[in-house]
PDB file of N, CA and C in Angstrom:
ATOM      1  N   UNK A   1     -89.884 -13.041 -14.097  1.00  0.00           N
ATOM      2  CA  UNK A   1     -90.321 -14.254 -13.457  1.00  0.00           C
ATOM      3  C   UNK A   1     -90.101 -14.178 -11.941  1.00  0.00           C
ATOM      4  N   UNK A   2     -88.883 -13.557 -11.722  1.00  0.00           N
ATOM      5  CA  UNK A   2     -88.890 -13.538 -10.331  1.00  0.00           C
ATOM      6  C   UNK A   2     -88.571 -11.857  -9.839  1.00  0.00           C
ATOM      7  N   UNK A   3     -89.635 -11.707  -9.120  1.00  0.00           N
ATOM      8  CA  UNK A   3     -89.504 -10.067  -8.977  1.00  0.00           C
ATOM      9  C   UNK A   3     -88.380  -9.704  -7.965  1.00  0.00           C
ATOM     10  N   UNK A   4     -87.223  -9.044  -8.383  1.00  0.00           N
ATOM     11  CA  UNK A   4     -85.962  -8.477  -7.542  1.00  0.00           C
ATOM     12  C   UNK A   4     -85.786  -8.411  -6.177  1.00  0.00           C
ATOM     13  N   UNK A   5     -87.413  -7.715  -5.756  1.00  0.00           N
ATOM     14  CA  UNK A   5     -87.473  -7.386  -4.056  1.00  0.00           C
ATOM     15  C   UNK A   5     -88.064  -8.553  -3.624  1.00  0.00           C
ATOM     16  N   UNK A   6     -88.493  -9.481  -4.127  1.00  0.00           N
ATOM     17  CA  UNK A   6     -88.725 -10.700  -3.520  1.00  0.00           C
ATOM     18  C   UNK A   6     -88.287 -11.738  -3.848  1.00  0.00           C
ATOM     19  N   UNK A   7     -87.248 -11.903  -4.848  1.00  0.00           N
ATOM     20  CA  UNK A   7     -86.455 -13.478  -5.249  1.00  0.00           C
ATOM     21  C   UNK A   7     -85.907 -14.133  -4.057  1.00  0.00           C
ATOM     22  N   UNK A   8     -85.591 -15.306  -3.885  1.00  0.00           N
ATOM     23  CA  UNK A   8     -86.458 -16.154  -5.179  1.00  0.00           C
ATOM     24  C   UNK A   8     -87.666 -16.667  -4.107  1.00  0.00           C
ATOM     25  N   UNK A   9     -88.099 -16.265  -3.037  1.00  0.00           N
ATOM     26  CA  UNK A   9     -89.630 -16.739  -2.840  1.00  0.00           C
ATOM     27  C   UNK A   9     -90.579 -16.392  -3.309  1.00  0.00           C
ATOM     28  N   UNK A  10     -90.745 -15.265  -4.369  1.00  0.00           N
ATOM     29  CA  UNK A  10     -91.679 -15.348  -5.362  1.00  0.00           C
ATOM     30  C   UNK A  10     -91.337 -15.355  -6.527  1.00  0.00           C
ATOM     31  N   UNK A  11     -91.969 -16.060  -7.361  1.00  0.00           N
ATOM     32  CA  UNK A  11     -92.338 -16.134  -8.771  1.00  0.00           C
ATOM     33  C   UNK A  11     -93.411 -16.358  -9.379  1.00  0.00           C
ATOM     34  N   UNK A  12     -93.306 -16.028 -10.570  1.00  0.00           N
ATOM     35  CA  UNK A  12     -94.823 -15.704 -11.049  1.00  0.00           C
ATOM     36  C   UNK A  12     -94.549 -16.404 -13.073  1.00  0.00           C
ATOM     37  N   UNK A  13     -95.193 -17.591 -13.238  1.00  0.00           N
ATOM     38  CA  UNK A  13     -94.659 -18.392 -14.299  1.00  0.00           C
ATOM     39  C   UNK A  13     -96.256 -18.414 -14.850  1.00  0.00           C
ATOM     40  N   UNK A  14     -95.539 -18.418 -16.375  1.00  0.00           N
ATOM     41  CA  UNK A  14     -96.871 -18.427 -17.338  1.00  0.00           C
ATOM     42  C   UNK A  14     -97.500 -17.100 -17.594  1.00  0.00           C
ATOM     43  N   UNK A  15     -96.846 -15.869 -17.583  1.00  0.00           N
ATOM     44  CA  UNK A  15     -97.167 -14.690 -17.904  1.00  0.00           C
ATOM     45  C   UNK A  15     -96.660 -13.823 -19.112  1.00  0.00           C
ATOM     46  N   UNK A  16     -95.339 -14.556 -20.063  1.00  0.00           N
ATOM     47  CA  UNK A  16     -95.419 -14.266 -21.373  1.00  0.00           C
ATOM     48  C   UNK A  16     -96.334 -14.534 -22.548  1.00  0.00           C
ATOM     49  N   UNK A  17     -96.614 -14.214 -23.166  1.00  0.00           N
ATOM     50  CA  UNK A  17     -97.696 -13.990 -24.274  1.00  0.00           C
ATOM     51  C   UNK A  17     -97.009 -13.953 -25.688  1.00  0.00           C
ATOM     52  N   UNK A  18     -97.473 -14.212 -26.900  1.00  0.00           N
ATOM     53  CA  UNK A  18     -96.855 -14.507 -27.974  1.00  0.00           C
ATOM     54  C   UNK A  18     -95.978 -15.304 -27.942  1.00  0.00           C
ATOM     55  N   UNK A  19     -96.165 -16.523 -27.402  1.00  0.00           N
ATOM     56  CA  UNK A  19     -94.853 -17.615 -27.350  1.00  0.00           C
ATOM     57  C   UNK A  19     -95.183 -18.683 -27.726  1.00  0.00           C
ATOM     58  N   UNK A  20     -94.199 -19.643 -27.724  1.00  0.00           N
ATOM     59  CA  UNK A  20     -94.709 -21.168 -27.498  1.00  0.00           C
ATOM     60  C   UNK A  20     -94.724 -21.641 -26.091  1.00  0.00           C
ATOM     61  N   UNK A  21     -96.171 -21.706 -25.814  1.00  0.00           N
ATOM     62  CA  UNK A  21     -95.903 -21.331 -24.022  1.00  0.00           C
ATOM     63  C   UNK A  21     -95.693 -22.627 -22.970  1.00  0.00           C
ATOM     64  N   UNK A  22     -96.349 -24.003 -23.847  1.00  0.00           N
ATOM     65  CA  UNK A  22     -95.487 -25.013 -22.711  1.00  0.00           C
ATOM     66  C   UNK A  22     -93.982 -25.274 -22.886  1.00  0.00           C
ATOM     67  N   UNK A  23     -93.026 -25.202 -23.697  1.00  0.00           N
ATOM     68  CA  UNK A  23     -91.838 -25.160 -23.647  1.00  0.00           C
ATOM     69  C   UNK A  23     -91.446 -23.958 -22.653  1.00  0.00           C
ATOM     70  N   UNK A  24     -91.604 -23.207 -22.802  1.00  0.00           N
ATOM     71  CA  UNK A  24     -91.102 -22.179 -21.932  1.00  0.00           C
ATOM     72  C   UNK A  24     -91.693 -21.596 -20.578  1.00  0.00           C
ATOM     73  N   UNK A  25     -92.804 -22.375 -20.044  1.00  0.00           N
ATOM     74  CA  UNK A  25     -93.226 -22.624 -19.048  1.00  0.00           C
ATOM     75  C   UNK A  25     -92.776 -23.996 -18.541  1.00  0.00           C
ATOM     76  N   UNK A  26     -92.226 -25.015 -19.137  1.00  0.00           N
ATOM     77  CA  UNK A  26     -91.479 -25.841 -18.226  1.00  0.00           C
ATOM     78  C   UNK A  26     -89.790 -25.382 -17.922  1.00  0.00           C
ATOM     79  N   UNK A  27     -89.686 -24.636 -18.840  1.00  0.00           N
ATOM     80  CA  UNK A  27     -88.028 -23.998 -18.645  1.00  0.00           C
ATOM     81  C   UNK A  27     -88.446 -22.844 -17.487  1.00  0.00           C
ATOM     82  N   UNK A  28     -89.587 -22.564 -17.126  1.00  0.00           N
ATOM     83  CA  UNK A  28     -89.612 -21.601 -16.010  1.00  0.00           C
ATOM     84  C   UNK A  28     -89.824 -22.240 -14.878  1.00  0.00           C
ATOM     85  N   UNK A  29     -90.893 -23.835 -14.865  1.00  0.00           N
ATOM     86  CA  UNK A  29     -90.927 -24.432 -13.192  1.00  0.00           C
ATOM     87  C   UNK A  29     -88.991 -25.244 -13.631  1.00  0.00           C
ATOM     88  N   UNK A  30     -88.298 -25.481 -14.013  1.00  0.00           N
ATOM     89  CA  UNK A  30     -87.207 -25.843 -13.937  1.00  0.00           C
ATOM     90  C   UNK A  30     -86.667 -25.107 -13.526  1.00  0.00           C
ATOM     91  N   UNK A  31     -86.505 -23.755 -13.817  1.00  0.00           N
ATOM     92  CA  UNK A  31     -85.597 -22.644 -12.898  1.00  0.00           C
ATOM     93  C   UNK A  31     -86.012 -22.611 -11.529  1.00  0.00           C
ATOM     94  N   UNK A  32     -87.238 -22.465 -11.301  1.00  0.00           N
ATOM     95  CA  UNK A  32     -88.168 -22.490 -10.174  1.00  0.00           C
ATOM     96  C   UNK A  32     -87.533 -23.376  -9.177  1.00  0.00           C
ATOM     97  N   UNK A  33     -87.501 -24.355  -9.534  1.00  0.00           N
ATOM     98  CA  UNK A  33     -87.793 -25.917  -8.763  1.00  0.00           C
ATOM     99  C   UNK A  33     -86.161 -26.020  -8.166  1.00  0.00           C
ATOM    100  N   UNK A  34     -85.042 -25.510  -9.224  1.00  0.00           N
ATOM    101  CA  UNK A  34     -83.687 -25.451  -9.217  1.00  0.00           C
ATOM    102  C   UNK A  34     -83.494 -24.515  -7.805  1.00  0.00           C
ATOM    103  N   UNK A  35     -83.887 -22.785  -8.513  1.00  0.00           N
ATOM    104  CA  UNK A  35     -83.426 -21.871  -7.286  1.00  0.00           C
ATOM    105  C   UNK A  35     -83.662 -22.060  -5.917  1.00  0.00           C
ATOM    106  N   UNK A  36     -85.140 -22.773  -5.733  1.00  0.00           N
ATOM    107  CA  UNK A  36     -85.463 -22.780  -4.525  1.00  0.00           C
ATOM    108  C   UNK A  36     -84.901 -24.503  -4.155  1.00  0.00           C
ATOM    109  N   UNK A  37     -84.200 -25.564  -4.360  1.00  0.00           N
ATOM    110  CA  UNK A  37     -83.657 -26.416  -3.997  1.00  0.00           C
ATOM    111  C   UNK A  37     -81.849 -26.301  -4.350  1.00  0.00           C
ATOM    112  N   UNK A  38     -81.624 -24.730  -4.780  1.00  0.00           N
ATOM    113  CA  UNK A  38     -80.061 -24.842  -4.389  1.00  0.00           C
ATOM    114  C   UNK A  38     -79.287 -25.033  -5.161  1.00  0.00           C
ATOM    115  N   UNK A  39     -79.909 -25.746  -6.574  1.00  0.00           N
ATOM    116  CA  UNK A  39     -79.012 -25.722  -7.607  1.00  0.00           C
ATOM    117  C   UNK A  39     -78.884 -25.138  -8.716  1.00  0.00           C
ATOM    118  N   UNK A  40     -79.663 -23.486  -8.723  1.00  0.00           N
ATOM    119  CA  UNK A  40     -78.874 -22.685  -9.415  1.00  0.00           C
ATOM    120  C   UNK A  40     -79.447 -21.581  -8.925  1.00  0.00           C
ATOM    121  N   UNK A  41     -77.978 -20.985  -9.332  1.00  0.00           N
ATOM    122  CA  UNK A  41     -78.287 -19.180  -8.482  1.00  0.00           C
ATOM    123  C   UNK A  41     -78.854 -18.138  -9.568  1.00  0.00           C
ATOM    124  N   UNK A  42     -79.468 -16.831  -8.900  1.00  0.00           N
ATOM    125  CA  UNK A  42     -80.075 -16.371  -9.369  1.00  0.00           C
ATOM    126  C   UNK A  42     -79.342 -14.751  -9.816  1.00  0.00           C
ATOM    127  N   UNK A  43     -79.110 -13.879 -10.718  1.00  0.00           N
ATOM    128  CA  UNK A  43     -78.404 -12.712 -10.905  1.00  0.00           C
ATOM    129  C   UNK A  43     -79.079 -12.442  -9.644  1.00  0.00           C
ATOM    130  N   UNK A  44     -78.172 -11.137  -9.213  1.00  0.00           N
ATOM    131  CA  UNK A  44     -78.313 -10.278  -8.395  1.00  0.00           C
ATOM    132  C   UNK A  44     -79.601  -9.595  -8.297  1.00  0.00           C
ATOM    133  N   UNK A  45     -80.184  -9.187  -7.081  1.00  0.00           N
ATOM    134  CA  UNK A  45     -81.220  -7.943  -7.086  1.00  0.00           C
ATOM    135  C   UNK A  45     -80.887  -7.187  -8.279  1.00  0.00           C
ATOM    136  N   UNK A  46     -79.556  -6.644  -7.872  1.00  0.00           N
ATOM    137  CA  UNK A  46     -79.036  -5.547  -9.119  1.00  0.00           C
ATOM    138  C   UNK A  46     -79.286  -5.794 -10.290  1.00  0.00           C
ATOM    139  N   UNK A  47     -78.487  -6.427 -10.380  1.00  0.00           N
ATOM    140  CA  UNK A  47     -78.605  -7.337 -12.194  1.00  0.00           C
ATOM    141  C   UNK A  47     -80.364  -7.415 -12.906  1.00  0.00           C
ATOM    142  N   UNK A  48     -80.708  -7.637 -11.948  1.00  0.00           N
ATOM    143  CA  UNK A  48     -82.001  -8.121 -12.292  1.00  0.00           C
ATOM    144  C   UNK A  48     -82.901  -6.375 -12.945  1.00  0.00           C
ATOM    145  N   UNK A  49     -82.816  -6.030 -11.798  1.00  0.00           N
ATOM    146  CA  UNK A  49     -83.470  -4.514 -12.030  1.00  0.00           C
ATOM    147  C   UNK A  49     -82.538  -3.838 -13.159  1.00  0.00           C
ATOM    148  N   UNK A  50     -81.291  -3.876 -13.554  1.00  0.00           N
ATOM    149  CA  UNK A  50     -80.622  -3.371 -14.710  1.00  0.00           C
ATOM    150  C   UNK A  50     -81.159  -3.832 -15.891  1.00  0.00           C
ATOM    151  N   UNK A  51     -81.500  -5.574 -16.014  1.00  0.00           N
ATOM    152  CA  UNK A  51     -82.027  -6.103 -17.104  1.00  0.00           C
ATOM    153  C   UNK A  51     -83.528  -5.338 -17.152  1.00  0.00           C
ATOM    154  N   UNK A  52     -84.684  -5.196 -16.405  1.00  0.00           N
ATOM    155  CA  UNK A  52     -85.419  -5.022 -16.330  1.00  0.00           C
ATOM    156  C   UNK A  52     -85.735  -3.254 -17.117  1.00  0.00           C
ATOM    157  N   UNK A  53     -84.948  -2.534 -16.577  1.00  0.00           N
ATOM    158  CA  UNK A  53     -84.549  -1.381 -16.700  1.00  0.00           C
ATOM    159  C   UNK A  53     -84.394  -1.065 -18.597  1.00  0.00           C
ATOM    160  N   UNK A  54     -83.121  -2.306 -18.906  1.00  0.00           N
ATOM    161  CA  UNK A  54     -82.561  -2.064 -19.879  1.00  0.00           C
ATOM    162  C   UNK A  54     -83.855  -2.650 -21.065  1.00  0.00           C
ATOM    163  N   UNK A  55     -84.799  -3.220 -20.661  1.00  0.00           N
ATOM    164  CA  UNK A  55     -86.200  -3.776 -21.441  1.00  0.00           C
ATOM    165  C   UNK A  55     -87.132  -2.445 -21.268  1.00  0.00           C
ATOM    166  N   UNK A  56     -87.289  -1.940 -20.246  1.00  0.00           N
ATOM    167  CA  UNK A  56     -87.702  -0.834 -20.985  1.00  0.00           C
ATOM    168  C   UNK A  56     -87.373   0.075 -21.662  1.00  0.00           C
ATOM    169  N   UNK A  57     -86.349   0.371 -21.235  1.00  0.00           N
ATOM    170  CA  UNK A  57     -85.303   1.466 -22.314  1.00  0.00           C
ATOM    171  C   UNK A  57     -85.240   0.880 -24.038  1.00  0.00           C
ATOM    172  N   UNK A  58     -85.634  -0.248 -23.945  1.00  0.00           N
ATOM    173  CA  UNK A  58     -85.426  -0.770 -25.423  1.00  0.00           C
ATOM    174  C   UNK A  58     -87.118  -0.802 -26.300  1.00  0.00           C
ATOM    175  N   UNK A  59     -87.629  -0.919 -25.562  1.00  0.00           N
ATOM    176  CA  UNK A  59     -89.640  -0.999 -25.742  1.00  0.00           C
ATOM    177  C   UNK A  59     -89.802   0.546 -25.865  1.00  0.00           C
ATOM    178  N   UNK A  60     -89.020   1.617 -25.126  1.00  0.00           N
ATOM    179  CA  UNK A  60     -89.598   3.166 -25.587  1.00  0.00           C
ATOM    180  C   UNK A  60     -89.135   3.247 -26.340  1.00  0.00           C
ATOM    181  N   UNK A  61     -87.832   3.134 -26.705  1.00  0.00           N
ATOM    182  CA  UNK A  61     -87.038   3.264 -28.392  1.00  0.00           C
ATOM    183  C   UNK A  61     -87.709   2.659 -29.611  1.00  0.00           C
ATOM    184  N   UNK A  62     -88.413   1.763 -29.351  1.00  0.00           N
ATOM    185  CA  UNK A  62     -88.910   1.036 -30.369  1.00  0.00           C
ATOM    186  C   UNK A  62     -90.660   1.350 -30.708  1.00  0.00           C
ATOM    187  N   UNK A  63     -91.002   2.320 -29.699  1.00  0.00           N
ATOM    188  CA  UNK A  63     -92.473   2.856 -29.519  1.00  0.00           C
ATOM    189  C   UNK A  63     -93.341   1.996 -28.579  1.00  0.00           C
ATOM    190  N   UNK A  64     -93.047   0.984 -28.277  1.00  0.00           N
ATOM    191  CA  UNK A  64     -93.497  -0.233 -27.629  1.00  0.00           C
ATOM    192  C   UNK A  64     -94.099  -0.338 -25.984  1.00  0.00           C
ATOM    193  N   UNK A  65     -95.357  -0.063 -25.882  1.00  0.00           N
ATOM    194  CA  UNK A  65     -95.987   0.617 -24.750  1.00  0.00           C
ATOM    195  C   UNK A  65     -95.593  -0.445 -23.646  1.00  0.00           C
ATOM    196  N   UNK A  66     -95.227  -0.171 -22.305  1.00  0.00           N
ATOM    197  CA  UNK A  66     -94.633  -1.050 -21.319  1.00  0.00           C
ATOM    198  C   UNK A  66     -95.780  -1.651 -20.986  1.00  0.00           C
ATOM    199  N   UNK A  67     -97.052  -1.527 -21.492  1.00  0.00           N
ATOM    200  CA  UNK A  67     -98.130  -2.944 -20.409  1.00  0.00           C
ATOM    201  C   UNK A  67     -97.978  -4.157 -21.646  1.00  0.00           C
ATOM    202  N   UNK A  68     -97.215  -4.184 -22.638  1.00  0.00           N
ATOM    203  CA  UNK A  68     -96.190  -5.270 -23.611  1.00  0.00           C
ATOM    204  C   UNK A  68     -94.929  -5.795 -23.085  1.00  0.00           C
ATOM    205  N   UNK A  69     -94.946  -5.865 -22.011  1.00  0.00           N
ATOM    206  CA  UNK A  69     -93.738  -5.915 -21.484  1.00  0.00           C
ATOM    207  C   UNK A  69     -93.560  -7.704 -21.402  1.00  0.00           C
ATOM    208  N   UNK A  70     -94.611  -8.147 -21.552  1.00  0.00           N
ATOM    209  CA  UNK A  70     -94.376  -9.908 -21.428  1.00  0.00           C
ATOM    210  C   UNK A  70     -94.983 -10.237 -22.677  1.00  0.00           C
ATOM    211  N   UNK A  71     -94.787  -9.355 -23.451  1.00  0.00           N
ATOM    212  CA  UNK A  71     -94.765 -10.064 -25.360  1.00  0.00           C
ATOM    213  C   UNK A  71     -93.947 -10.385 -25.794  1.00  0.00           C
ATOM    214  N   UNK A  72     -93.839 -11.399 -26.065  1.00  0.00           N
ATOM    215  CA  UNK A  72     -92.265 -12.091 -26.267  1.00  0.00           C
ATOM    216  C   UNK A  72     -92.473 -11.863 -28.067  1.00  0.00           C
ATOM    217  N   UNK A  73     -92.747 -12.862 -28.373  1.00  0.00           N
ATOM    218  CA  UNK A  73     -92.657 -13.046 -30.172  1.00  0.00           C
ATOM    219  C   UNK A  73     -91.591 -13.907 -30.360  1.00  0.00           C
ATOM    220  N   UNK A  74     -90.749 -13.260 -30.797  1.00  0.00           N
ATOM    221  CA  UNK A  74     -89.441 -13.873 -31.841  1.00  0.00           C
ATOM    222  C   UNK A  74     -88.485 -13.826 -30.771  1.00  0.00           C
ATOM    223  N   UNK A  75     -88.277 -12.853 -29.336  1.00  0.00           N
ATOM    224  CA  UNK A  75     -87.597 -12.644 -28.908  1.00  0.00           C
ATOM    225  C   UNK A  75     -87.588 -13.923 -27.316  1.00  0.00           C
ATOM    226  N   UNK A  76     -88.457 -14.556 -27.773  1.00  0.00           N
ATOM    227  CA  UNK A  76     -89.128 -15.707 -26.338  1.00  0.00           C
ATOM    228  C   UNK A  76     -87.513 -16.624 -26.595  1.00  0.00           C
ATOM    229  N   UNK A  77     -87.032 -16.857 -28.333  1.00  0.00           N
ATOM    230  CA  UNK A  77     -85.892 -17.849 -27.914  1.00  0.00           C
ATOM    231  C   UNK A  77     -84.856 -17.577 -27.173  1.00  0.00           C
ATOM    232  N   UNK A  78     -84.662 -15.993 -27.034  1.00  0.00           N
ATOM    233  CA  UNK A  78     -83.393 -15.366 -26.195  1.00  0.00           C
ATOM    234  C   UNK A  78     -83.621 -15.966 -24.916  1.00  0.00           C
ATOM    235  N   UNK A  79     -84.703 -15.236 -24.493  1.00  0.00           N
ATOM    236  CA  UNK A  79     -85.357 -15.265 -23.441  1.00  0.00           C
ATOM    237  C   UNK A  79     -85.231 -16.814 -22.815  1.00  0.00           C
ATOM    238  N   UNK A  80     -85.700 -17.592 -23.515  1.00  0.00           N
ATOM    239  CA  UNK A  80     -85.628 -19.370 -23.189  1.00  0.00           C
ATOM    240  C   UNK A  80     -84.181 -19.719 -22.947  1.00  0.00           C
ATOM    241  N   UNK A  81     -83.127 -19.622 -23.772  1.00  0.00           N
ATOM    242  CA  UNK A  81     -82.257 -19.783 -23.878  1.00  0.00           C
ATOM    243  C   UNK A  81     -81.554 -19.105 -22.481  1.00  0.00           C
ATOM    244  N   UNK A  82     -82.037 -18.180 -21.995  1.00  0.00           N
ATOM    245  CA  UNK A  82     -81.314 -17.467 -21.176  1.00  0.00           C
ATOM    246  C   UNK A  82     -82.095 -18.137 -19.622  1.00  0.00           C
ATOM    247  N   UNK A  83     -82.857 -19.002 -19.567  1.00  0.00           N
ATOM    248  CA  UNK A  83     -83.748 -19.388 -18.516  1.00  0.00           C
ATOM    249  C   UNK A  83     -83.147 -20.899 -18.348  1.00  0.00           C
ATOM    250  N   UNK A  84     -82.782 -21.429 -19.964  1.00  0.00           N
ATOM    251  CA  UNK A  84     -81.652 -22.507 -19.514  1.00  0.00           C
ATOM    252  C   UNK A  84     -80.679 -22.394 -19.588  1.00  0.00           C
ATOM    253  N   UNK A  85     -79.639 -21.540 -19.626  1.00  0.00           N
ATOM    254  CA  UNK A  85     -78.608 -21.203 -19.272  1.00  0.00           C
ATOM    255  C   UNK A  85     -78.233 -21.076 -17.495  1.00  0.00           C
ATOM    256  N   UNK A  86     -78.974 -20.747 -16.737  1.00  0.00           N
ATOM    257  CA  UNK A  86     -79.433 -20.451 -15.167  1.00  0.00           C
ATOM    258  C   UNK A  86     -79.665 -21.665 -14.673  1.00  0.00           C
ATOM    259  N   UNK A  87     -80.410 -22.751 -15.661  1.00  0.00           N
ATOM    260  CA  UNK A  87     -80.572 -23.931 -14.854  1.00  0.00           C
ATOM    261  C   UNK A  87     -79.276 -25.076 -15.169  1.00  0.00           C
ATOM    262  N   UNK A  88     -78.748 -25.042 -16.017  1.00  0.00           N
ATOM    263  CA  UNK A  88     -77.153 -25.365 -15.429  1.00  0.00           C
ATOM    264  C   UNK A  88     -77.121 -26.300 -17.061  1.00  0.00           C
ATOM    265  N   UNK A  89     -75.967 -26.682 -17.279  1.00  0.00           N
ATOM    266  CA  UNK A  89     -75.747 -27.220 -18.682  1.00  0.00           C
ATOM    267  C   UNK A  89     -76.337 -28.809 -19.292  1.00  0.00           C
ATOM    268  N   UNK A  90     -77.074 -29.563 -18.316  1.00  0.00           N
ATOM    269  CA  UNK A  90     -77.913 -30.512 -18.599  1.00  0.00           C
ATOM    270  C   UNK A  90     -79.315 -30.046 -19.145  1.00  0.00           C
ATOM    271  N   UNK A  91     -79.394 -28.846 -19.336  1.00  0.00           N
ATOM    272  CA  UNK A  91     -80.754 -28.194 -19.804  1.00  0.00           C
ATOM    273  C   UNK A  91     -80.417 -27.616 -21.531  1.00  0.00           C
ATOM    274  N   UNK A  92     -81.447 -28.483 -22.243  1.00  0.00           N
ATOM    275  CA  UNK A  92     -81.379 -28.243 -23.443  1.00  0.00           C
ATOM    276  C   UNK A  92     -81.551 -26.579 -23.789  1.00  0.00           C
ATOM    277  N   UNK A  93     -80.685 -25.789 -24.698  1.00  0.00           N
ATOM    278  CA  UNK A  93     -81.612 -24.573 -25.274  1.00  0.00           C
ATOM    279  C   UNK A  93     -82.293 -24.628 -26.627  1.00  0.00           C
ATOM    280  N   UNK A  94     -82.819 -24.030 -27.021  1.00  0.00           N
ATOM    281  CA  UNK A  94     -84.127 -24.149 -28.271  1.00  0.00           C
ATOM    282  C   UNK A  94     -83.500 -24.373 -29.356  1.00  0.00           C
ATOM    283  N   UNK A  95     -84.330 -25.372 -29.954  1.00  0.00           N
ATOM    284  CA  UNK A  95     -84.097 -26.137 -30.587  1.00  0.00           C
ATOM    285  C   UNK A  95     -84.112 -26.065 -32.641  1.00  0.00           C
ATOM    286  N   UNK A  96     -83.691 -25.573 -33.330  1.00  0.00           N
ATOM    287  CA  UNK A  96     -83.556 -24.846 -34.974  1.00  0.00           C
ATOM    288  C   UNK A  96     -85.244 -25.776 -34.923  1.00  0.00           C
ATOM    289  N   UNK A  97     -85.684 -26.558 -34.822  1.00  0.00           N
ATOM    290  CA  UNK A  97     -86.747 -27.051 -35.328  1.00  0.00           C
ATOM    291  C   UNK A  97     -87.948 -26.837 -34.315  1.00  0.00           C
ATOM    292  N   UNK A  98     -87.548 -26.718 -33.578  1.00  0.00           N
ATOM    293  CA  UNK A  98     -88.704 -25.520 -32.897  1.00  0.00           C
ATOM    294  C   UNK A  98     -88.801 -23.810 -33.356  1.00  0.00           C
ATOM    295  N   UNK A  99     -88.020 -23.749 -33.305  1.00  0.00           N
ATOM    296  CA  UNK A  99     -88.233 -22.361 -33.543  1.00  0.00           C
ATOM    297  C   UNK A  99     -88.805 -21.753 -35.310  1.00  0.00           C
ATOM    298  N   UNK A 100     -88.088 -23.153 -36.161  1.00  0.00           N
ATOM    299  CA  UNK A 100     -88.768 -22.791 -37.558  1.00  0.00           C
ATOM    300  C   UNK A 100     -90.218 -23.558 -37.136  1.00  0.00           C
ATOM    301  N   UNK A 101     -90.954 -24.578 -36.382  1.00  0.00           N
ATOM    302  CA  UNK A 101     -91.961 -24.938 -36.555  1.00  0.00           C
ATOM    303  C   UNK A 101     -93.239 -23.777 -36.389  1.00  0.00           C
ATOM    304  N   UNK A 102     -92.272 -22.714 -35.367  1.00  0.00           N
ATOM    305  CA  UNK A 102     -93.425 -22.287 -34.720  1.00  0.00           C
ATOM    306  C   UNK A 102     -93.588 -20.873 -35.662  1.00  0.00           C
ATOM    307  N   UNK A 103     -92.164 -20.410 -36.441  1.00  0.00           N
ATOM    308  CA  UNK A 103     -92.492 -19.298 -37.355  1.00  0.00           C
ATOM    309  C   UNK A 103     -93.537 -20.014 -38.512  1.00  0.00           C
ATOM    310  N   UNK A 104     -93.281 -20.852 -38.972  1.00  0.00           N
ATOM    311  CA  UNK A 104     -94.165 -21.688 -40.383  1.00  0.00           C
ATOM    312  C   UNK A 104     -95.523 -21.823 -39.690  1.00  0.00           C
ATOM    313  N   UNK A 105     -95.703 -21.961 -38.613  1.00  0.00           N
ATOM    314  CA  UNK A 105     -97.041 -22.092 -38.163  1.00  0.00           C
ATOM    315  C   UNK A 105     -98.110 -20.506 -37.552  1.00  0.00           C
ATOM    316  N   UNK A 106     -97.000 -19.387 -38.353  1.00  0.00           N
ATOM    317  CA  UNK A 106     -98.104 -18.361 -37.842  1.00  0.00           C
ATOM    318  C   UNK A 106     -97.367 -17.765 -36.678  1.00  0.00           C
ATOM    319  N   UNK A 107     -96.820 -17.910 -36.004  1.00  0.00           N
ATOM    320  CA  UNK A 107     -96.314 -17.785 -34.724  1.00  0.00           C
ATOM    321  C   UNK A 107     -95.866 -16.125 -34.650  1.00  0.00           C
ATOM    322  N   UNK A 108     -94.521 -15.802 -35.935  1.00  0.00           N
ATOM    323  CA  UNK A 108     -94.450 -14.523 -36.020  1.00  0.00           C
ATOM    324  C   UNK A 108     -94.310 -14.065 -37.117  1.00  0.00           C
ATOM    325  N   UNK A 109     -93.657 -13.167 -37.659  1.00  0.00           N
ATOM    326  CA  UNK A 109     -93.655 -12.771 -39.233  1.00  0.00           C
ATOM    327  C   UNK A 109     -92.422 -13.008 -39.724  1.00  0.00           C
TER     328      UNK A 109
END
């Protein structure tokens, strides 16, 4: 969401795929709206490129070609969860009835 060599004046929201994408596109302008008004910080350059790093290292192990790299699936609740975690503890994380609505509805296997 926010690319390392340019955080946090750029970001780029609404580019995961296989998700439930307005929940987790408002948990991304909330981070958004937060970093750039001060109230929450962002991992490190470092950090960031390690996580980044450590997603691909996990997508070649698994055969998983890197232009998949914003296919979330099953793995979007980590992901969410970890986007409100950053925006500070008044931010709900995902919810047991979201997450079974959206497997019962096709969502993943």
């Amino acid at each position: 969401m926010f690319p390392p060599a340019f955080s946090p004046s750029l970001s780029f929201l609404g580019l995961p795929f296989k998700v439930a994408p307005f929940p987790q596109f408002e948990l991304q302008a909330k981070l958004v709206a937060r970093v750039l008004s001060g109230k929450a910080v962002l991992p490190t350059r470092e950090e960031m490129v390690r996580s980044m790093e450590a997603r691909d290292r996990e997508m070649a192990a698994s055969g998983v070609p890197t232009r998949h790299f914003h296919m979330q699936g099953e793995s979007q609740w980590e992901y969410n969860d970890g986007i409100a975690n950053l925006c500070g503890p008044d931010v709900a994380r995902t919810s047991a009835w979201r997450i079974k609505m959206y497997s019962e509805s096709g969502g993943f296997p």
